[in-house]
C-alpha atoms as a PDB file:
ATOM      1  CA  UNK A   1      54.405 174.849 128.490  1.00  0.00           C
ATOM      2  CA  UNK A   2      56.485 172.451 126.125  1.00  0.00           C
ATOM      3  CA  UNK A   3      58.368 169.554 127.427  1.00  0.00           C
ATOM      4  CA  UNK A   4      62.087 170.095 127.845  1.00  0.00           C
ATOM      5  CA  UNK A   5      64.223 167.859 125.311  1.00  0.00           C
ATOM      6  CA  UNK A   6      67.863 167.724 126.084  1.00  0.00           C
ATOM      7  CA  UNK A   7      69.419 167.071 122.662  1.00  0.00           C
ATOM      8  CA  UNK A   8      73.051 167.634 123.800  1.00  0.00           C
ATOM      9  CA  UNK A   9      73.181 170.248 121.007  1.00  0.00           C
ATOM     10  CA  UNK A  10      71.969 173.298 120.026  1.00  0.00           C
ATOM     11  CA  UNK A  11      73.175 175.589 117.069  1.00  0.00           C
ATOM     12  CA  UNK A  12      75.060 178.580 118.588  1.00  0.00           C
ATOM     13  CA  UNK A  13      73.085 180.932 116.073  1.00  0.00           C
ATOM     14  CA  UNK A  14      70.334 179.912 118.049  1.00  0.00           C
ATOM     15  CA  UNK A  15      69.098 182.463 121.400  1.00  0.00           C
ATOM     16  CA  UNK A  16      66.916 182.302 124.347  1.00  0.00           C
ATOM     17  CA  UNK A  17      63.705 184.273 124.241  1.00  0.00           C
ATOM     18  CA  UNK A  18      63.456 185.569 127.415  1.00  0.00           C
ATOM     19  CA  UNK A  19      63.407 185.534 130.967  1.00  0.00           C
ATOM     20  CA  UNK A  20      59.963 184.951 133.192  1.00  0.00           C
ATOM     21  CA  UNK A  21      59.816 185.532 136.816  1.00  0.00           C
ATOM     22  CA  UNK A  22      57.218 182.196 137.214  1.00  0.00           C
ATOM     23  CA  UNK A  23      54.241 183.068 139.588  1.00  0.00           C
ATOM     24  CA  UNK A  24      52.214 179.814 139.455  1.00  0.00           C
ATOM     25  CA  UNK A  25      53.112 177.662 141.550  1.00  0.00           C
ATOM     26  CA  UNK A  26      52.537 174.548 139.533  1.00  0.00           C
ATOM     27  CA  UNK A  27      54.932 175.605 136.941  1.00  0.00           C
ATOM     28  CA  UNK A  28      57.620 176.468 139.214  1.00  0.00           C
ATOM     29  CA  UNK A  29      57.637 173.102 140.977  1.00  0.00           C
ATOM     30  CA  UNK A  30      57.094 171.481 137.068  1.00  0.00           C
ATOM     31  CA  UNK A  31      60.067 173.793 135.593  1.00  0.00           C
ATOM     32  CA  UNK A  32      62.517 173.315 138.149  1.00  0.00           C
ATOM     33  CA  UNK A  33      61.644 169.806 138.042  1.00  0.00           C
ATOM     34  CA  UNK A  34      61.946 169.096 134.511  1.00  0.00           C
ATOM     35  CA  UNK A  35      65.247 171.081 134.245  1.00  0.00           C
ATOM     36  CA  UNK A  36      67.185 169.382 136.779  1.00  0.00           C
ATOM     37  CA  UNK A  37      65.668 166.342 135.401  1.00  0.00           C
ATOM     38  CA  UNK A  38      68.462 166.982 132.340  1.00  0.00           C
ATOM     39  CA  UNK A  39      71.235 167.532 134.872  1.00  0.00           C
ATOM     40  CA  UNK A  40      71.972 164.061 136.305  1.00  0.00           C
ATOM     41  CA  UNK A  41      75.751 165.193 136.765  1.00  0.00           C
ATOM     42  CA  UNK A  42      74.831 168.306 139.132  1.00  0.00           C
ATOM     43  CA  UNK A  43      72.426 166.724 141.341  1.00  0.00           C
ATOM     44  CA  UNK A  44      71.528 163.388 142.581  1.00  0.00           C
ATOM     45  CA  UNK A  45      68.403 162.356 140.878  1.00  0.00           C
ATOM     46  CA  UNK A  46      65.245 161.775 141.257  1.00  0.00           C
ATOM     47  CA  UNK A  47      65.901 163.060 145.289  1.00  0.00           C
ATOM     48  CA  UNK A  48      67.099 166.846 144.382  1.00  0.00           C
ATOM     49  CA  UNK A  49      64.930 167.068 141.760  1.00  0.00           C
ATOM     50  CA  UNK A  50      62.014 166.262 144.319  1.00  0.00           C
ATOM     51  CA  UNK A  51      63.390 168.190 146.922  1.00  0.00           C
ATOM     52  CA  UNK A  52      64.287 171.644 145.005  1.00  0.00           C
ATOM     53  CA  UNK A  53      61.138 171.574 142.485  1.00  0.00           C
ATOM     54  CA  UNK A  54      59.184 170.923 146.119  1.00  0.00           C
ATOM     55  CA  UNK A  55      60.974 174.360 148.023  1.00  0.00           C
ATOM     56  CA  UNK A  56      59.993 176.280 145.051  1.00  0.00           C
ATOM     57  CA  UNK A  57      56.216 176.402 145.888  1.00  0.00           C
ATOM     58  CA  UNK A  58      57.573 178.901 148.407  1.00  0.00           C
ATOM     59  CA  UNK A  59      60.709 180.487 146.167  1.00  0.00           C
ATOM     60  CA  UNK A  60      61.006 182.713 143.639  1.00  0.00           C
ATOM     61  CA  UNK A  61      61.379 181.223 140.136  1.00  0.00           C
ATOM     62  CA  UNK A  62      63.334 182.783 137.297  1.00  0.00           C
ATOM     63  CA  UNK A  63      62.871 180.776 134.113  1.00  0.00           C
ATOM     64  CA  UNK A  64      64.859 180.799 130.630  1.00  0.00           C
ATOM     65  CA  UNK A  65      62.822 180.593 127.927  1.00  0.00           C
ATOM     66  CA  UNK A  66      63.715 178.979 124.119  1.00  0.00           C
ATOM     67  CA  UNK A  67      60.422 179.947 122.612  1.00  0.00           C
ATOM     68  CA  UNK A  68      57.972 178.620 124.520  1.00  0.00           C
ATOM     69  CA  UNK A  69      59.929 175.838 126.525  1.00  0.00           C
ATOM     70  CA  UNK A  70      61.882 176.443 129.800  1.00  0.00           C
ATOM     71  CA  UNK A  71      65.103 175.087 129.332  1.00  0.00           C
ATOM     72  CA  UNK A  72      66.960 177.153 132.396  1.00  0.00           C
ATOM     73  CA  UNK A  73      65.774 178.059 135.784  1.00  0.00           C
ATOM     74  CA  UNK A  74      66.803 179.860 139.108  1.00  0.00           C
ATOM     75  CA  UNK A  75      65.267 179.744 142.651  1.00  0.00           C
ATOM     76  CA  UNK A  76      65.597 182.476 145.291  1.00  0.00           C
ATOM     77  CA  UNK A  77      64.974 182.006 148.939  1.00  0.00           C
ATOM     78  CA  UNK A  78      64.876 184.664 151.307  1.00  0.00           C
ATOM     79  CA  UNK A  79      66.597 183.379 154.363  1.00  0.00           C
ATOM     80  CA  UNK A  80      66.139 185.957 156.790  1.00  0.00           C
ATOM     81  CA  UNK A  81      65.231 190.111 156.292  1.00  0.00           C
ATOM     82  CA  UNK A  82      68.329 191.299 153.913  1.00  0.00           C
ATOM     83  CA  UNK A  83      69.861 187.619 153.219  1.00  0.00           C
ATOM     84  CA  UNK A  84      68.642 185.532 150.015  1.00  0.00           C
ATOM     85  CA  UNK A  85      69.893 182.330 148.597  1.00  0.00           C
ATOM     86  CA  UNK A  86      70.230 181.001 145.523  1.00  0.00           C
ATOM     87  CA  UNK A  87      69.191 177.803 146.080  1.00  0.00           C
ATOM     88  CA  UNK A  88      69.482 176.411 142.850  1.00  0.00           C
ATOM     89  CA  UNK A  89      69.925 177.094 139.174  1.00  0.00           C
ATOM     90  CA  UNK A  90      70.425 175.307 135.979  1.00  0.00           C
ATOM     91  CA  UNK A  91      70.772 175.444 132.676  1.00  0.00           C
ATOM     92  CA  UNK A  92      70.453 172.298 130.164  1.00  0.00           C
ATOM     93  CA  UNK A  93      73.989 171.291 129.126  1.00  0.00           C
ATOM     94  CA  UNK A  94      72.490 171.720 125.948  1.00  0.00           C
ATOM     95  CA  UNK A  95      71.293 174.951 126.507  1.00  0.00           C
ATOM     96  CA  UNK A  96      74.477 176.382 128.219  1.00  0.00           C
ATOM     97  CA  UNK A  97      76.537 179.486 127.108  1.00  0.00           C
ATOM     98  CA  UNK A  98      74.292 181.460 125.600  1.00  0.00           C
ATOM     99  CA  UNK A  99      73.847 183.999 128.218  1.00  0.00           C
ATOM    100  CA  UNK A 100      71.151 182.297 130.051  1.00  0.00           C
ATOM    101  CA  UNK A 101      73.080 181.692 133.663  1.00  0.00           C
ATOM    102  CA  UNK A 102      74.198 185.268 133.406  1.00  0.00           C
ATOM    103  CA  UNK A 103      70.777 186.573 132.638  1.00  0.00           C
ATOM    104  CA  UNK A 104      68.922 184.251 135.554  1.00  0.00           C
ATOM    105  CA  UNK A 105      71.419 186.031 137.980  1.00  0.00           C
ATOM    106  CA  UNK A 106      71.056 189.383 136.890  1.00  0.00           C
ATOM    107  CA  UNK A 107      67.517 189.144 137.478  1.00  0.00           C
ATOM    108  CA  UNK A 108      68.115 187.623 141.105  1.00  0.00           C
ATOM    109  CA  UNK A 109      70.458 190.568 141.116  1.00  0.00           C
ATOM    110  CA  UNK A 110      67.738 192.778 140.284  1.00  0.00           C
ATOM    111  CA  UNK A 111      65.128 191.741 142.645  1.00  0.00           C
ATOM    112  CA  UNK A 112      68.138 191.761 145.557  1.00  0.00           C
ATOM    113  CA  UNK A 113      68.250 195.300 144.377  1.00  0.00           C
ATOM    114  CA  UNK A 114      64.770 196.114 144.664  1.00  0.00           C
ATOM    115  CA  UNK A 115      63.917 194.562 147.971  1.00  0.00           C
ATOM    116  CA  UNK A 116      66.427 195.641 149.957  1.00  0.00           C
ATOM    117  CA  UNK A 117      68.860 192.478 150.217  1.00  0.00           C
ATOM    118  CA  UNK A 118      72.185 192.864 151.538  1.00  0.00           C
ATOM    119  CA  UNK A 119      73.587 189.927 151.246  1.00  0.00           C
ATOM    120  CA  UNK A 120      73.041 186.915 148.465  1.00  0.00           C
ATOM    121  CA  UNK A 121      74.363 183.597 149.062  1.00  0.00           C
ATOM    122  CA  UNK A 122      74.994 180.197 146.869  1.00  0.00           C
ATOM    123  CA  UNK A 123      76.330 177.074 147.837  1.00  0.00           C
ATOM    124  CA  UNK A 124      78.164 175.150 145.318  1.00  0.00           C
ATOM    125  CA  UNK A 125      80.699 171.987 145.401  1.00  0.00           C
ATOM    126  CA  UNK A 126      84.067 173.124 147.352  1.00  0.00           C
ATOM    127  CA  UNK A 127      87.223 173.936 145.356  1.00  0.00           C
ATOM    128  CA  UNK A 128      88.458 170.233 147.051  1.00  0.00           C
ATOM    129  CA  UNK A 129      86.295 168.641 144.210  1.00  0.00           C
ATOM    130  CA  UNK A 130      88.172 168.675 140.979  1.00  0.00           C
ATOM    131  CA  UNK A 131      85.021 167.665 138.510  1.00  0.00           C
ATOM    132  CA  UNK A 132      85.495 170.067 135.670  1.00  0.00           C
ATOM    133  CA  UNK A 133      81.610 170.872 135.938  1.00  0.00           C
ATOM    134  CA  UNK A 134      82.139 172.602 139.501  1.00  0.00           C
ATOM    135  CA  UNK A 135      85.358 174.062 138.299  1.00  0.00           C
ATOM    136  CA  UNK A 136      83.625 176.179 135.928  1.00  0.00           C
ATOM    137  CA  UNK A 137      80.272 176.558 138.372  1.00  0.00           C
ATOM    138  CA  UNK A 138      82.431 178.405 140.835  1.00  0.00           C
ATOM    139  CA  UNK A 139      84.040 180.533 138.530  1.00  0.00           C
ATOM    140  CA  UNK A 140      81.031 181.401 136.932  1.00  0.00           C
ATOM    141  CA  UNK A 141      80.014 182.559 140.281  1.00  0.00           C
ATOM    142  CA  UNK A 142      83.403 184.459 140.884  1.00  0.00           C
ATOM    143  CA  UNK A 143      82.565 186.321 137.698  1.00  0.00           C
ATOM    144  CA  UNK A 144      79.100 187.338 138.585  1.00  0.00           C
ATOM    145  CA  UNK A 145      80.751 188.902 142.308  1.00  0.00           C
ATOM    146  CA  UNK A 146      80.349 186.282 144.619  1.00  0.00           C
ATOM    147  CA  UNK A 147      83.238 185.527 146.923  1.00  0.00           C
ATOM    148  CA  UNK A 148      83.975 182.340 148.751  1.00  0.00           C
ATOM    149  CA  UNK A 149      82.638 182.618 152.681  1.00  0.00           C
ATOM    150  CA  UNK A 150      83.196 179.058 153.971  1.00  0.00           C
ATOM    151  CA  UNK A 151      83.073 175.627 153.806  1.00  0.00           C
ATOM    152  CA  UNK A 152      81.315 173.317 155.686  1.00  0.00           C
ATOM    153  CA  UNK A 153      82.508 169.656 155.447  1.00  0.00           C
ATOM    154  CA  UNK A 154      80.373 166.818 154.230  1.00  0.00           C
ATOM    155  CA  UNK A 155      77.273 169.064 154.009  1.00  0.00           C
ATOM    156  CA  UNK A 156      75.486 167.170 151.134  1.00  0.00           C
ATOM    157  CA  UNK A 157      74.140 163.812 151.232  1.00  0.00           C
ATOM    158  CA  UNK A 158      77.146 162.418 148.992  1.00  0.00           C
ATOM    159  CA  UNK A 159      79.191 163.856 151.754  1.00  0.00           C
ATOM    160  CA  UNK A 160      80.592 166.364 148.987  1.00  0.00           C
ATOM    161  CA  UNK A 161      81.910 169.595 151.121  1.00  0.00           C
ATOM    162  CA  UNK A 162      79.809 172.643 150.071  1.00  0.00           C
ATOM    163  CA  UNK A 163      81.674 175.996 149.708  1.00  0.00           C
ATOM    164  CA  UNK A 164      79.338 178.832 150.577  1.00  0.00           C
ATOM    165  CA  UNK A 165      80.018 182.004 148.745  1.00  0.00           C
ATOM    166  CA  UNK A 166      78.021 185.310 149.076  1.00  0.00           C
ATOM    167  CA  UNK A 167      77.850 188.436 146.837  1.00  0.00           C
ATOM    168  CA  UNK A 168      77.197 191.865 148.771  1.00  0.00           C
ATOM    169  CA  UNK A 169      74.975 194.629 147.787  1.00  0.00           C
ATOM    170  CA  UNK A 170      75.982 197.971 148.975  1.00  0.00           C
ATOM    171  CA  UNK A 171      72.868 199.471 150.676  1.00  0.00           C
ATOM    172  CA  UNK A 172      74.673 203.264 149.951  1.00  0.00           C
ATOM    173  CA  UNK A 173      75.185 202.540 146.376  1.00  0.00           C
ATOM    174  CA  UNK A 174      71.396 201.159 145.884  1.00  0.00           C
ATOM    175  CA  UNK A 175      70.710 205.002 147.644  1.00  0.00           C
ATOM    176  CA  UNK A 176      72.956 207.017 145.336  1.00  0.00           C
ATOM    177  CA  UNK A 177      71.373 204.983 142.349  1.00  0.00           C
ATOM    178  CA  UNK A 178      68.088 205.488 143.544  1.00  0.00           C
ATOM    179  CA  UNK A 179      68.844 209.402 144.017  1.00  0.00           C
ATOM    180  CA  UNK A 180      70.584 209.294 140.518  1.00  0.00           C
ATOM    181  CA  UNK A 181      67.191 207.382 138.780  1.00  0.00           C
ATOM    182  CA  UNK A 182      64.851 209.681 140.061  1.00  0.00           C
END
């Protein structure tokens, strides 16, 4: 697995390679790692980038690939039976609108669809926190389904309110598409 090197830049002709659901455990703790590594203005470093790369021993890992080096990642949690979380995803800035966030979630998406998951849930800064970075966060979760649930006041360790938002999978609609596959 290459290093990750954020250059700030990347030609727009240029697209990821794939997507990799990661099943060593090694390289999801190293991926998710490295990647938030390169995103000092989502998450409070070196402590979330301990903390998350640490949780996904026991996650599921979704990594973007750019040849042979990971430069996107997300990590799924299930919570309880029919309730998963996104507990966190990134992209390098570098990296970002190429159809890699949108591709990570589809795959979460997929695997909610598979194994019977109701619910899926992020947390993400509240719409109280006017960074343009969380403005465009939550509506890139608004335009992959999810809806705002709730907030919960000074949830992080900044004391940043985190606005829980969930995306529902219709358990009759995964049954007529199952009847309609088959």
């Amino acid at each position: 697995m290459s290093k990750i090197i954020d250059t700030g830049y990347i030609p727009k002709e240029i697209h990821f390679t794939e997507i990799k659901n990661i099943s060593d455990d090694v390289d999801r703790c190293t991926i998710v790692y490295n990647v938030i590594e390169c995103l000092p203005g989502w998450f409070i470093l070196p402590l979330e980038a301990n903390q998350y790369s640490q949780m996904a021993k026991d996650s599921i890992v979704y990594a973007a690939y750019l040849e042979s080096t990971p430069v996107g990642f997300l990590e799924l949690k299930l919570k309880r039976p029919h309730v998963a979380e996104v507990l966190a995803m990134g992209v390098i800035c570098g990296y970002q609108h190429l159809g890699m966030g949108r591709q990570l979630m589809e795959h979460a998406f997929s695997y909610c669809e598979q194994n019977d998951i109701d619910v899926l849930e992020v947390k993400t800064a509240d719409y109280s926190d006017p960074d343009v970075k969380y403005i465009a966060t939550r509506k890139f979760y608004e335009r992959m389904g999810f809806v705002a649930l709730d907030t919960i006041e000074r949830y992080w360790a900044d004391g940043t309110p985190v606005l829980i938002m969930v995306r529902k999978f219709d358990s009759k609609e995964k049954l007529n598409n199952q009847t309609l596959l088959a």
